[in-house]
N, C-alpha and C. Protein backbone atom coordinates (compact mmCIF):
# COMPACT_ATOMS: atom_id res chain seq x y z
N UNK A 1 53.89 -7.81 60.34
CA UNK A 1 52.99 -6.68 60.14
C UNK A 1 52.64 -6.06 61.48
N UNK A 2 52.95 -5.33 61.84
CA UNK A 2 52.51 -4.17 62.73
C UNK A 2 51.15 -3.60 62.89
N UNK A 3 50.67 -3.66 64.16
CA UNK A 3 48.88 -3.93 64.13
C UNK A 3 48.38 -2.26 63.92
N UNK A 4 49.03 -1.57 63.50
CA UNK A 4 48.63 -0.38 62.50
C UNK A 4 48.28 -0.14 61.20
N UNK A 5 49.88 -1.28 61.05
CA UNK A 5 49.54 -1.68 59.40
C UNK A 5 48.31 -2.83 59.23
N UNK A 6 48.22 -3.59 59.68
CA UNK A 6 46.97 -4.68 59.92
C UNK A 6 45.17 -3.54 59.71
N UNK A 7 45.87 -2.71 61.06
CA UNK A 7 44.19 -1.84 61.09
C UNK A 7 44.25 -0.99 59.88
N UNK A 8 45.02 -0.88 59.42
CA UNK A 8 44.84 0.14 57.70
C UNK A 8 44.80 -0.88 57.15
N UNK A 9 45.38 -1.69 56.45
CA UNK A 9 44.52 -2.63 55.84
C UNK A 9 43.15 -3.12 55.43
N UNK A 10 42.79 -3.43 57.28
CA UNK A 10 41.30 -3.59 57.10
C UNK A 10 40.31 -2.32 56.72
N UNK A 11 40.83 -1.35 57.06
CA UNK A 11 40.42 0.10 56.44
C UNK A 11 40.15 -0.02 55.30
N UNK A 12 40.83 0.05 54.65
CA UNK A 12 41.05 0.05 53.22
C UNK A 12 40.25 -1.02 52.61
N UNK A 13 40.19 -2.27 53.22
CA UNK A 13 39.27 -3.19 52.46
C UNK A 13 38.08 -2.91 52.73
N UNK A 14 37.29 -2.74 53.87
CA UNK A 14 36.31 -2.62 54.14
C UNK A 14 35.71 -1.02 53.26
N UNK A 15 36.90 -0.28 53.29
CA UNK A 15 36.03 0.80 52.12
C UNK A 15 35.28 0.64 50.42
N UNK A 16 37.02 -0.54 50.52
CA UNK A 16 36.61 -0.85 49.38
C UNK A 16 35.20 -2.05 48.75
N UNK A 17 35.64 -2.95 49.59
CA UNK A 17 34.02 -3.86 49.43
C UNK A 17 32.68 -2.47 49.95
N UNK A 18 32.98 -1.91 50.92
CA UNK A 18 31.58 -0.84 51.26
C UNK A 18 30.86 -0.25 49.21
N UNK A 19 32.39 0.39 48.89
CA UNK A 19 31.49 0.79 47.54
C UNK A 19 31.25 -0.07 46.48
N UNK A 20 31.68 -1.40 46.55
CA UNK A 20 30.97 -2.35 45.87
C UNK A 20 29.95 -2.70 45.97
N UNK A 21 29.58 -2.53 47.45
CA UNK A 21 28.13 -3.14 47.64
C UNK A 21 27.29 -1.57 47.28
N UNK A 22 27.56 -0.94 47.20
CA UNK A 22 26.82 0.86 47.07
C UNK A 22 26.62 0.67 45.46
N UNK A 23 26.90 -0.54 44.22
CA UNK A 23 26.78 -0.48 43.32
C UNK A 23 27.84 0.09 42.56
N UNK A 24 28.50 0.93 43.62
CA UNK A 24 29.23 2.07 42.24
C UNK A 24 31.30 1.61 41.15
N UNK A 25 30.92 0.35 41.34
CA UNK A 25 31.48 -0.96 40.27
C UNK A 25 30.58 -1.82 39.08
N UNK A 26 30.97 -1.53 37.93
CA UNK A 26 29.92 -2.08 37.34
C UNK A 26 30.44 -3.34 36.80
N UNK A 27 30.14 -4.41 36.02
CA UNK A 27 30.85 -5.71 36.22
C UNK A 27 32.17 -5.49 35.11
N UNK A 28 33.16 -6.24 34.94
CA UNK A 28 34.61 -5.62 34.40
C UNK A 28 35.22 -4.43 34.81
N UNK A 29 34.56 -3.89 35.63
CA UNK A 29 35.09 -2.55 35.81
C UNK A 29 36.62 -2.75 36.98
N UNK A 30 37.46 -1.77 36.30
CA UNK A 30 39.18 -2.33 36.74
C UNK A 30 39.11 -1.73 38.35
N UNK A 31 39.90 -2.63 38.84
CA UNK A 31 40.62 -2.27 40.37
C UNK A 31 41.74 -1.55 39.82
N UNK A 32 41.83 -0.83 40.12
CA UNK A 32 43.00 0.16 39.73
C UNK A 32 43.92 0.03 41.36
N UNK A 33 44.78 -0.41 41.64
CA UNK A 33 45.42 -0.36 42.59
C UNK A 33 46.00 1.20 43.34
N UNK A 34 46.76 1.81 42.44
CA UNK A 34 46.81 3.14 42.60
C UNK A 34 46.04 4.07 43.04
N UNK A 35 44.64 3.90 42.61
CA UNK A 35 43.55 4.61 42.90
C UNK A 35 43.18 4.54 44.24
N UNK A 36 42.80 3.24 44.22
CA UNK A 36 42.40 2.45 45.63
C UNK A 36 43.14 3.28 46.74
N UNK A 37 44.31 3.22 46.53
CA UNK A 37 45.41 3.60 48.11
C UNK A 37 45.49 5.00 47.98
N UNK A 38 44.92 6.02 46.74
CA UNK A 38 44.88 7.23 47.04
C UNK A 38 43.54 7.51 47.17
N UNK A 39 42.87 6.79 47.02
CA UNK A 39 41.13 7.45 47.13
C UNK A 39 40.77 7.20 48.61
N UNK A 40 41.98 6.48 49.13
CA UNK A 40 41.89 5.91 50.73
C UNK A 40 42.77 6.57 51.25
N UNK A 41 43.61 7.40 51.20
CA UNK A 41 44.40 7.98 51.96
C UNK A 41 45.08 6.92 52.26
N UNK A 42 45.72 5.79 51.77
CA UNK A 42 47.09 4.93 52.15
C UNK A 42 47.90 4.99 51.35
N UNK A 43 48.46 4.10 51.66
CA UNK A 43 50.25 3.63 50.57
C UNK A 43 49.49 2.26 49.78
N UNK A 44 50.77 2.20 48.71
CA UNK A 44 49.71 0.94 48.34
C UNK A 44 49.94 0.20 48.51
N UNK A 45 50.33 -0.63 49.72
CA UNK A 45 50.35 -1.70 49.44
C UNK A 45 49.18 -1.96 50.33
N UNK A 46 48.24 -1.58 51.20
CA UNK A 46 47.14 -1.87 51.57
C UNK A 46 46.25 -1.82 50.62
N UNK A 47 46.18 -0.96 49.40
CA UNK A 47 45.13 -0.89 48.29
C UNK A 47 45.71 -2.09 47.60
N UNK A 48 46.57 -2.59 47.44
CA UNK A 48 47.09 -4.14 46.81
C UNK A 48 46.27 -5.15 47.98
N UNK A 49 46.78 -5.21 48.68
CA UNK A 49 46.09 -6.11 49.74
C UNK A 49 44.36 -6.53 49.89
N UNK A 50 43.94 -5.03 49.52
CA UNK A 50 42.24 -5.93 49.48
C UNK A 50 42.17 -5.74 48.16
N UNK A 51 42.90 -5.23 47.13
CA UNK A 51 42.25 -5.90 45.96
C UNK A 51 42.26 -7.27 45.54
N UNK A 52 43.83 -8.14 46.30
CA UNK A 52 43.77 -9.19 46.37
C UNK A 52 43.05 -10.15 47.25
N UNK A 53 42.31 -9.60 48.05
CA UNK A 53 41.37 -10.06 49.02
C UNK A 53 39.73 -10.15 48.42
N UNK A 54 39.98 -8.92 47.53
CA UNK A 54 38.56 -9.85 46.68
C UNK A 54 38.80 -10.38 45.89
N UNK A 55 40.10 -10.70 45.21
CA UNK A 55 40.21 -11.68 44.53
C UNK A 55 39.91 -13.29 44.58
N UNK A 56 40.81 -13.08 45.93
CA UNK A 56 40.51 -14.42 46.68
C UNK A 56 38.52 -14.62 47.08
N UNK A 57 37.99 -13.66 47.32
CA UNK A 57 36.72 -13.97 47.58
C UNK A 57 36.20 -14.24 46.81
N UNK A 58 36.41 -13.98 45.33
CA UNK A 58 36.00 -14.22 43.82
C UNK A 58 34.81 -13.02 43.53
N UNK A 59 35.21 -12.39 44.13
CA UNK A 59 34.96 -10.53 43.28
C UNK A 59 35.11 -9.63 42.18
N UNK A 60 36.55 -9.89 42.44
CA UNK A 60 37.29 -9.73 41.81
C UNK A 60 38.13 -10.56 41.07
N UNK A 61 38.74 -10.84 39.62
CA UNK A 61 39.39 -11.66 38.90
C UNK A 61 40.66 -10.92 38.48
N UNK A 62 41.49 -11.52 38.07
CA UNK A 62 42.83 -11.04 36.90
C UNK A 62 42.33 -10.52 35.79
N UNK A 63 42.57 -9.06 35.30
CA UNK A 63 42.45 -8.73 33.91
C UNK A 63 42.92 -8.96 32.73
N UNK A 64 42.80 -9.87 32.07
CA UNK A 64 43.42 -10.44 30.50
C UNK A 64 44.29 -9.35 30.45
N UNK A 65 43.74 -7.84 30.60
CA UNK A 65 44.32 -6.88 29.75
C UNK A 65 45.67 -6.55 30.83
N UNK A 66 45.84 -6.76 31.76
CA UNK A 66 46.49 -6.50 32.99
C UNK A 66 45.73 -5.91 34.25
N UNK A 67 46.60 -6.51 35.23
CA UNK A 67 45.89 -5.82 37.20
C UNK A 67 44.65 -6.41 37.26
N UNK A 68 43.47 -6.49 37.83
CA UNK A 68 42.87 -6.92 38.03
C UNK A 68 41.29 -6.11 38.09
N UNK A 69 40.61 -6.45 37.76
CA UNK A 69 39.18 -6.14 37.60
C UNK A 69 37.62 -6.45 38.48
N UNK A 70 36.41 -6.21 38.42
CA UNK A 70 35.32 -6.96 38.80
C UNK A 70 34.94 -8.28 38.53
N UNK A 71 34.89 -9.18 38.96
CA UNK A 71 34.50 -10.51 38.21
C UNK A 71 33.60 -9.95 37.06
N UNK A 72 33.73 -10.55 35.57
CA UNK A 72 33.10 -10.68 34.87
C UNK A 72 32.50 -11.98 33.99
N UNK A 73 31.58 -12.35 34.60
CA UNK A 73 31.06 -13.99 34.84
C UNK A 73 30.86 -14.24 33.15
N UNK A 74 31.07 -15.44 32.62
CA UNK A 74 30.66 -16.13 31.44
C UNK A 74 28.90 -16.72 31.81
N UNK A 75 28.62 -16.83 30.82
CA UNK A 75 27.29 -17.29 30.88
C UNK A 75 26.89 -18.86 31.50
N UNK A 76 27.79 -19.70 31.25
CA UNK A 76 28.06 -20.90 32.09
C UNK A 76 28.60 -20.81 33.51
N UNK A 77 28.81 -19.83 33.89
CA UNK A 77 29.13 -19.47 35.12
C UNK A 77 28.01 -19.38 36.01
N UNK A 78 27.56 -18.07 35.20
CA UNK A 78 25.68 -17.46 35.72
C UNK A 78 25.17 -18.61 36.15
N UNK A 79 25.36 -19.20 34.69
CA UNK A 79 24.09 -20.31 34.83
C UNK A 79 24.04 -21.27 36.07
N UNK A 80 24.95 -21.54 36.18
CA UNK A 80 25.68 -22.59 37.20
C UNK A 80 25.38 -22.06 38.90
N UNK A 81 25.39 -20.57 38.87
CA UNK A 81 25.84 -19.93 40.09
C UNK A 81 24.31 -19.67 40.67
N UNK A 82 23.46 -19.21 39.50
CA UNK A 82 22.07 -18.95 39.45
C UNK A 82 21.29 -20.33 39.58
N UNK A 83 21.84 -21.39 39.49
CA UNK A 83 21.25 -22.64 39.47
C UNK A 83 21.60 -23.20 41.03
N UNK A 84 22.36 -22.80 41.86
CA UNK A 84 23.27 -22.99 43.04
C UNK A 84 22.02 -22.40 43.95
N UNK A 85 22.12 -21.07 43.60
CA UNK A 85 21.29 -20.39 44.53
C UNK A 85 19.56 -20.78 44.50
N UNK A 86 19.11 -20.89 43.68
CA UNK A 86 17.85 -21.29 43.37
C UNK A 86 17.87 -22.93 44.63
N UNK A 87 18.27 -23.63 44.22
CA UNK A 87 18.84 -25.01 44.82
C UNK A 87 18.65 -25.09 46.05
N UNK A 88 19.98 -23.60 46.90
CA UNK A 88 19.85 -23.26 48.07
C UNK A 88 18.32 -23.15 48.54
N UNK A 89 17.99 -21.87 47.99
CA UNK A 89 16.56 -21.00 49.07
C UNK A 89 15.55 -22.19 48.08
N UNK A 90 15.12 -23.26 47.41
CA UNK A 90 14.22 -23.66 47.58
C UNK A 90 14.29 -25.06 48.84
N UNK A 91 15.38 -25.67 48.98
CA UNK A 91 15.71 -26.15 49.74
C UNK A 91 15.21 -25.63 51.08
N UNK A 92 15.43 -24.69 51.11
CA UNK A 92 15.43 -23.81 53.01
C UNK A 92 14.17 -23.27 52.99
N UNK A 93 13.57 -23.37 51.58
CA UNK A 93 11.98 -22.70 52.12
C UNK A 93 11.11 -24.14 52.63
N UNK A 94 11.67 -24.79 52.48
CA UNK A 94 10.79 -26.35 52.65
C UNK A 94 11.04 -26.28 54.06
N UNK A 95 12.16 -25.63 54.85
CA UNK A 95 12.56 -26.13 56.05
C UNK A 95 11.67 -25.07 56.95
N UNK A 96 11.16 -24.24 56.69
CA UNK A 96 10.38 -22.92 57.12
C UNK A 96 9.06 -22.69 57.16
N UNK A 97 8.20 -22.72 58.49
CA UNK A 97 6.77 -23.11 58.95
C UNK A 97 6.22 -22.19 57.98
N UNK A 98 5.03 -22.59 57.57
CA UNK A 98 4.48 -21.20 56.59
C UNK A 98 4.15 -20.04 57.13
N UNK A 99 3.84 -20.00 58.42
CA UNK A 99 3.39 -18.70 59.65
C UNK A 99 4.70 -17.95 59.46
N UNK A 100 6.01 -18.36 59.39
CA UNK A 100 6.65 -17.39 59.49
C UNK A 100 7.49 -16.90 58.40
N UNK A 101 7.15 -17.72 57.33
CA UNK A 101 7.77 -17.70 55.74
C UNK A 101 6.99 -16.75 55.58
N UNK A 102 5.42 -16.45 55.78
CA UNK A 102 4.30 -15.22 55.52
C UNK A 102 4.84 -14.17 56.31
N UNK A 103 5.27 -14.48 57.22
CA UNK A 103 5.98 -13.39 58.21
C UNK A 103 7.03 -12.47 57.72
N UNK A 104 7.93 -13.45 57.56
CA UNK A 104 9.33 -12.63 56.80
C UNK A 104 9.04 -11.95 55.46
N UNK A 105 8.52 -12.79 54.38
CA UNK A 105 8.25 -12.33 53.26
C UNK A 105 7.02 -10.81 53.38
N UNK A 106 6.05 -11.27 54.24
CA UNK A 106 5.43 -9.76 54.75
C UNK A 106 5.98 -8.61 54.94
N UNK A 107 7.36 -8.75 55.85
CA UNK A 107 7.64 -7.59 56.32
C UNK A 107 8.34 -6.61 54.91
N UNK A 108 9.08 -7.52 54.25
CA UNK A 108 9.25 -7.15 52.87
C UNK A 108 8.13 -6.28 51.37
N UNK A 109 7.13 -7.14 51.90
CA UNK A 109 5.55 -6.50 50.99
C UNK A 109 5.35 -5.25 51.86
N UNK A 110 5.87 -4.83 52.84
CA UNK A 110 4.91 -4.03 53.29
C UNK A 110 6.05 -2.60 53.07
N UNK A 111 7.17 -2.59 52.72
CA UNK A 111 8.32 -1.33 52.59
C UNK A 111 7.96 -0.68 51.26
N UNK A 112 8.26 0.51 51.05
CA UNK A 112 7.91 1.84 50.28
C UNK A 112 9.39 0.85 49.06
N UNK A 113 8.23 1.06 48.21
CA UNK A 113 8.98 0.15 46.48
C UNK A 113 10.20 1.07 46.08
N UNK A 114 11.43 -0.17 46.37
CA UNK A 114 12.67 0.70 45.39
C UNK A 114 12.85 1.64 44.61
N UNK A 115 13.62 2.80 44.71
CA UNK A 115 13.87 3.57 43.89
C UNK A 115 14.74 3.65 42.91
N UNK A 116 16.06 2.33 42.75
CA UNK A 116 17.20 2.16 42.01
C UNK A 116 17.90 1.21 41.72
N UNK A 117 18.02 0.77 40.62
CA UNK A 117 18.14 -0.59 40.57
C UNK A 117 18.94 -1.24 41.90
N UNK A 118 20.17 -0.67 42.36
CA UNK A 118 21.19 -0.79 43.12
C UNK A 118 19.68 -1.15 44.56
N UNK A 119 18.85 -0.34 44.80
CA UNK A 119 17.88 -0.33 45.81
C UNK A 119 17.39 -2.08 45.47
N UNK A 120 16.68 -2.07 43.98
CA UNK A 120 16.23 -3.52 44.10
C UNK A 120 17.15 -4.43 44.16
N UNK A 121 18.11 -4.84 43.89
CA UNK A 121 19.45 -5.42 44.10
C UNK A 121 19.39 -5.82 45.56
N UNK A 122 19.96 -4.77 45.94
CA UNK A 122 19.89 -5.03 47.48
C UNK A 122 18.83 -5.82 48.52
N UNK A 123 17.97 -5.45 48.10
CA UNK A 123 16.66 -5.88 48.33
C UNK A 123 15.85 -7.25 48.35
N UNK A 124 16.38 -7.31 46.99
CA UNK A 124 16.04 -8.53 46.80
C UNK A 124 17.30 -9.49 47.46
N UNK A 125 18.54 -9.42 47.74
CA UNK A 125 19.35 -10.17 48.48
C UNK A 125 19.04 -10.31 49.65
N UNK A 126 18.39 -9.13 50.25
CA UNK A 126 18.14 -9.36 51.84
C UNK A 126 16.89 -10.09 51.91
N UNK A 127 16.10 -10.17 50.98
CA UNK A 127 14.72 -11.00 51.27
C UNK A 127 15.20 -12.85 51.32
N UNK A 128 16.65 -12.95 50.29
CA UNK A 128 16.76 -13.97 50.33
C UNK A 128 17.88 -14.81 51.61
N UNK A 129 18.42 -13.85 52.25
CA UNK A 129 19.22 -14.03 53.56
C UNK A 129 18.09 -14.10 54.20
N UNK A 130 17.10 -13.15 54.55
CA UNK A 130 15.92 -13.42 55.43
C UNK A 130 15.63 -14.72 55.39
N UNK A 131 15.39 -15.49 54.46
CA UNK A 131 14.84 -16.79 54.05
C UNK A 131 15.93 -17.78 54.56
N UNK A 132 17.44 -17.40 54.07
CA UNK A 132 18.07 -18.56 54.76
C UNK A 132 18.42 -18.59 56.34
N UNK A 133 18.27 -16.93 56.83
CA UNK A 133 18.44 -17.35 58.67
C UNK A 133 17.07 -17.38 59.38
N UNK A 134 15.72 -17.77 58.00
CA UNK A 134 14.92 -18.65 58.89
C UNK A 134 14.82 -19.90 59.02
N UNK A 135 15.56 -20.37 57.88
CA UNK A 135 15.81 -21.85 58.44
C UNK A 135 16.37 -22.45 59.58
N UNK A 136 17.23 -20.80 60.11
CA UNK A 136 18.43 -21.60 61.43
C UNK A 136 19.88 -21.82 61.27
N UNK A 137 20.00 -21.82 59.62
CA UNK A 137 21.39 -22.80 59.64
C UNK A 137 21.99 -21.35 59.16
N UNK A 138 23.06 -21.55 59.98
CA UNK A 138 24.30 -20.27 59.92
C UNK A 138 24.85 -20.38 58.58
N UNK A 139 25.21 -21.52 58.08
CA UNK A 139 26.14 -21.85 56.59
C UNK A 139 25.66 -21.42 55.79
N UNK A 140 24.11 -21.83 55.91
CA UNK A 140 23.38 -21.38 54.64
C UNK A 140 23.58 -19.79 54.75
N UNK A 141 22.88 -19.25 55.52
CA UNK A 141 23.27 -17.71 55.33
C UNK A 141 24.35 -17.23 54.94
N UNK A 142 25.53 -17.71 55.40
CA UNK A 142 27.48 -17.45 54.66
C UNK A 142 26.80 -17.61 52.89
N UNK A 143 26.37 -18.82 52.82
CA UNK A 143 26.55 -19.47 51.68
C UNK A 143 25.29 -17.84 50.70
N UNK A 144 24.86 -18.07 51.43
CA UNK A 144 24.09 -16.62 50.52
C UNK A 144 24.43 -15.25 50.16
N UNK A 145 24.76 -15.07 51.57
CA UNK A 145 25.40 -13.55 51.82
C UNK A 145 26.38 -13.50 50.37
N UNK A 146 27.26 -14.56 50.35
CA UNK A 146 28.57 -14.56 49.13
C UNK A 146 27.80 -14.29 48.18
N UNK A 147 26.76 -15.83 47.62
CA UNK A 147 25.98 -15.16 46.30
C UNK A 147 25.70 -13.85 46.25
N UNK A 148 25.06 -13.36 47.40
CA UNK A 148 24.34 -12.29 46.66
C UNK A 148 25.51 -11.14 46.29
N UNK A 149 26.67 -11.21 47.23
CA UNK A 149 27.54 -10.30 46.53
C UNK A 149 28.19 -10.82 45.33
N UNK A 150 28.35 -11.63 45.46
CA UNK A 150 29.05 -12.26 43.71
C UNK A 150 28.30 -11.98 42.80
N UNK A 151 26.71 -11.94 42.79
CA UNK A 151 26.09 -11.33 41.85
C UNK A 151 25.73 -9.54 41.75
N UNK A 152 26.36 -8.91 42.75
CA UNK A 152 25.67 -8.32 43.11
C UNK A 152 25.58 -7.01 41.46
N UNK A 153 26.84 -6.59 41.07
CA UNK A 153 26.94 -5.98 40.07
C UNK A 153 26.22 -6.85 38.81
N UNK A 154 25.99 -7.99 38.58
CA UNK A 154 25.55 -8.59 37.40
C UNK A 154 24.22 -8.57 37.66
N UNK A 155 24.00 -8.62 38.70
CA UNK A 155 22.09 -8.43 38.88
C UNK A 155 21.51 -6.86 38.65
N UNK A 156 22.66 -5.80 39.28
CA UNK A 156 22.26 -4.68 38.74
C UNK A 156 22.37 -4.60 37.01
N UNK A 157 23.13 -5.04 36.32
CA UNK A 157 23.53 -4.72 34.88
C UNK A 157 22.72 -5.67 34.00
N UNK A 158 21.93 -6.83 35.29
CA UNK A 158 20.69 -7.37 34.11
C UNK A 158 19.10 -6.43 34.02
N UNK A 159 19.45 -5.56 34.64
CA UNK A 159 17.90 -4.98 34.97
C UNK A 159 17.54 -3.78 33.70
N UNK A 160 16.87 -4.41 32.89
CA UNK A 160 16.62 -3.30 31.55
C UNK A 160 15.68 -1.71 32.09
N UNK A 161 14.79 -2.44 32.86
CA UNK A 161 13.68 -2.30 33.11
C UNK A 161 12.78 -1.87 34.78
N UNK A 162 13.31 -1.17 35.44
CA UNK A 162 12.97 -0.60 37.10
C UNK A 162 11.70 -1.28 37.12
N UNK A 163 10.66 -0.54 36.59
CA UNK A 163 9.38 -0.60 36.79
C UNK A 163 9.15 -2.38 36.77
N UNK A 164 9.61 -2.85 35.70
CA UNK A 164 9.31 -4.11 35.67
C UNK A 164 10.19 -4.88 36.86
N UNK A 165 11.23 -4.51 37.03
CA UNK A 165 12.00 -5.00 38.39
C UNK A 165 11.43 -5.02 39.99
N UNK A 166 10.67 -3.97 40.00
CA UNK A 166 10.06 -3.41 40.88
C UNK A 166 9.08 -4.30 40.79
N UNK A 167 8.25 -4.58 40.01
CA UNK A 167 6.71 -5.50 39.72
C UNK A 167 7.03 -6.52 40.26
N UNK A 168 8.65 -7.78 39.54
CA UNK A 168 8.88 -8.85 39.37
C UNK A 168 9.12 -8.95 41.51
N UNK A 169 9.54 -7.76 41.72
CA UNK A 169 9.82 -8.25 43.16
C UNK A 169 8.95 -7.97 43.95
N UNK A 170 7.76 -7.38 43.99
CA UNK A 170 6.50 -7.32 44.75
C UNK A 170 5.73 -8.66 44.59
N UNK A 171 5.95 -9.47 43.25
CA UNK A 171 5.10 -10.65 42.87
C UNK A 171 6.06 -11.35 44.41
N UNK A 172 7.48 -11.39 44.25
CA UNK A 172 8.00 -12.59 44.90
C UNK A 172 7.57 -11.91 46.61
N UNK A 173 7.14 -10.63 46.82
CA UNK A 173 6.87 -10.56 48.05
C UNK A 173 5.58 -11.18 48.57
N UNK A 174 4.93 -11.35 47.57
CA UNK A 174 3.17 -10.87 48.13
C UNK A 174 2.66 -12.49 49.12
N UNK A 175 2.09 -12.08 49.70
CA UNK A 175 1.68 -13.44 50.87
C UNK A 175 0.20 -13.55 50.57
N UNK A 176 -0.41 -12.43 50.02
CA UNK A 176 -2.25 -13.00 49.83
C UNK A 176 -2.12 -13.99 48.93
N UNK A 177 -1.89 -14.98 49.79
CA UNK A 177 -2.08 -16.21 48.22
C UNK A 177 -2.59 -17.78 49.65
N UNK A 178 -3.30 -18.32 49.28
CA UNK A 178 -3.54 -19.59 50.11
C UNK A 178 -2.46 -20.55 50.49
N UNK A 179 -1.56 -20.66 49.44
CA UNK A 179 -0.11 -21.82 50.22
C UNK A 179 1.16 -21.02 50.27
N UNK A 180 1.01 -20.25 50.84
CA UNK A 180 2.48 -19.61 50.87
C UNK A 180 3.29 -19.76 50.87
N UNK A 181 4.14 -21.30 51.14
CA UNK A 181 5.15 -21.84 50.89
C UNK A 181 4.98 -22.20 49.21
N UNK A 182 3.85 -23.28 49.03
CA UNK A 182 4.10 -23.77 47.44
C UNK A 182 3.93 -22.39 46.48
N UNK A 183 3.50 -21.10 46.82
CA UNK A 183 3.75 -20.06 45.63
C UNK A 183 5.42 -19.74 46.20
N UNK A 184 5.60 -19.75 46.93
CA UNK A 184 7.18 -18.96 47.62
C UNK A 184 7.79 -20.01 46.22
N UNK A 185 7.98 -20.97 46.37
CA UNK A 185 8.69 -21.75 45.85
C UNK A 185 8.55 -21.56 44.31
N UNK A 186 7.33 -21.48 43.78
CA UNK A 186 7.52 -21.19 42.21
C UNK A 186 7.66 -20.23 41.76
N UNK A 187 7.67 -18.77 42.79
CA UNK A 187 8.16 -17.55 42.39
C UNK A 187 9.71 -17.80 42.45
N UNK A 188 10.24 -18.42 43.27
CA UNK A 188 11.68 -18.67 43.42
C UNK A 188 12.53 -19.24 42.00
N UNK A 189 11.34 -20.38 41.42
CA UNK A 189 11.87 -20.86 40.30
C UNK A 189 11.67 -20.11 39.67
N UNK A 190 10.99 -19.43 39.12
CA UNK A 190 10.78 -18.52 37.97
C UNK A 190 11.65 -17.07 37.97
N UNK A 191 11.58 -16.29 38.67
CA UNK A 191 12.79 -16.10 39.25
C UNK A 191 14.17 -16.42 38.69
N UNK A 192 14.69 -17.41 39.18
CA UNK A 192 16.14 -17.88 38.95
C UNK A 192 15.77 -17.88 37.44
N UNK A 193 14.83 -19.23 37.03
CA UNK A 193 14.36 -19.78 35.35
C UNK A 193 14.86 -18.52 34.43
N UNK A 194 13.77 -17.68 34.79
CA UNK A 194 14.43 -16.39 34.03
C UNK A 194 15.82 -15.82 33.79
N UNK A 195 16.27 -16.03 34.47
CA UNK A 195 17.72 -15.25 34.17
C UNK A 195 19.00 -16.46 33.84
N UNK A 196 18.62 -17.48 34.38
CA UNK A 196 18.88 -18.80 33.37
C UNK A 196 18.82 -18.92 31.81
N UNK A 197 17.63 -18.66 31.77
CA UNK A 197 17.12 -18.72 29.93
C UNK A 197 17.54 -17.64 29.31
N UNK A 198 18.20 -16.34 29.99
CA UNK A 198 18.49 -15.48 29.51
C UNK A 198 20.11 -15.82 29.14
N UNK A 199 20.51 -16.53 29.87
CA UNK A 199 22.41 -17.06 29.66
C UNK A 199 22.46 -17.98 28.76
N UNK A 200 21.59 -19.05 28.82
CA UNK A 200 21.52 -20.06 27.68
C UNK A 200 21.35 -19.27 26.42
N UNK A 201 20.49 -18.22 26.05
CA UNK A 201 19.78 -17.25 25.33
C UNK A 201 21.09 -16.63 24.27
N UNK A 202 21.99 -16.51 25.67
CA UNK A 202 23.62 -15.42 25.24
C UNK A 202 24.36 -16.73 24.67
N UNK A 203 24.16 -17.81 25.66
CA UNK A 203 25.29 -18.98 24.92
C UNK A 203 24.71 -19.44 22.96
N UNK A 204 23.47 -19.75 23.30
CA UNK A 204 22.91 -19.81 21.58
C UNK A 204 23.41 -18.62 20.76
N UNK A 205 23.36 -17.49 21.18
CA UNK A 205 23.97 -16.43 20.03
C UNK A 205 25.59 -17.06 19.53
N UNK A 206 26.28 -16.77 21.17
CA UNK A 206 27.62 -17.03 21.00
C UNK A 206 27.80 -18.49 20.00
N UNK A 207 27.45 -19.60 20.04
CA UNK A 207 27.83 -20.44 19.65
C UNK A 207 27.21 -20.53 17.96
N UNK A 208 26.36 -20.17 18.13
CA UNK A 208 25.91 -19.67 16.87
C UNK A 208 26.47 -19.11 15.39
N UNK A 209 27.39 -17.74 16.12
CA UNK A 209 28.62 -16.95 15.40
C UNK A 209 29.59 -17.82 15.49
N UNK A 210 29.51 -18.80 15.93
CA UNK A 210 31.26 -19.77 15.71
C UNK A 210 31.44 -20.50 14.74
């Protein structure tokens, strides 16, 4: 490969993860390969190249129907992935002085309230990277950064409700509270809990109709 072809490449991927994270993929929604390398001004085989690059990141999956698509997670997946992350940041809030757990989580209470789901999405991922590079540990942050993009389209497509999204994430900001670590931590569970009980919720239907 020829370090032209290399730098288009990374072109091309980096455009393409850019509008994933901009929301504008909704979950199943197809990688169209073709598209990709003309909506980028390349050939395709660089629009092949990072679609298979989020594949490999687990972004993206194989489409039953053919080519390949957005990950579209099963509910035992969620559950599992949402149970991972919870795991993580309560773990790392234990590791984090309360002076500056009030700190970080402050600077968050104090920004002009989301305007879109894609806004709370975002938002709420960076409050939770905040949390893991105050612990210090570099991994943990990798290990988040991924979640939050692996969820990132399924967290927008669980949100019925802005206003209430908006509420649910000012609760997890707010620091007027006396133990700021032990509320950090049960907003965290409740939090995850919720959208847990909501997959178990989908698995009882599903298994239900069988």
């Amino acid at each position: 490969m020829s370090a032209a072809d290399a730098v288009t490449q990374d072109r091309v991927y980096r455009a393409l993860k850019n509008e994933y994270l901009a929301g504008e993929f909704s979950v199943g929604a197809k990688l169209e390969l073709a598209a990709t390398a003309d909506g980028l001004q390349s050939t395709s085989a660089p629009g092949r190249e990072a679609v298979h690059r989020r594949v490999g990141e687990r972004i993206g999956e194989a489409d039953p129907g053919g080519g390949f698509r957005i990950w579209q997670p099963l509910p035992r997946q969620l559950i599992q992935l949402y149970q991972w992350n919870a795991h993580l940041l309560l773990s790392l809030v234990a590791l984090i002085p309360p002076s500056e757990l009030a700190d970080r989580i402050g600077h968050f209470d104090g920004l002009a309230p989301p305007t879109s789901k894609t806004e709370v999405v975002m938002r709420t991922g960076s409050i939770f990277v905040s949390l893991a590079a105050a612990s210090g540990n570099s991994e943990a942050v990798a290990a988040i950064v991924h979640i939050n993009e692996r969820l990132l389209s399924t967290r927008i497509a669980e949100i019925a409700d802005l206003k209430e999204s908006v509420r649910e994430q000012r609760t997890l900001t707010n620091v007027a509270v006396a133990d700021v670590q032990k509320n950090m931590r049960r907003r965290l569970e409740s939090y995850h809990e919720r959208r847990i009980q909501r997959q178990r919720d989908s698995l009882a239907i599903v298994n239900k109709e069988m």
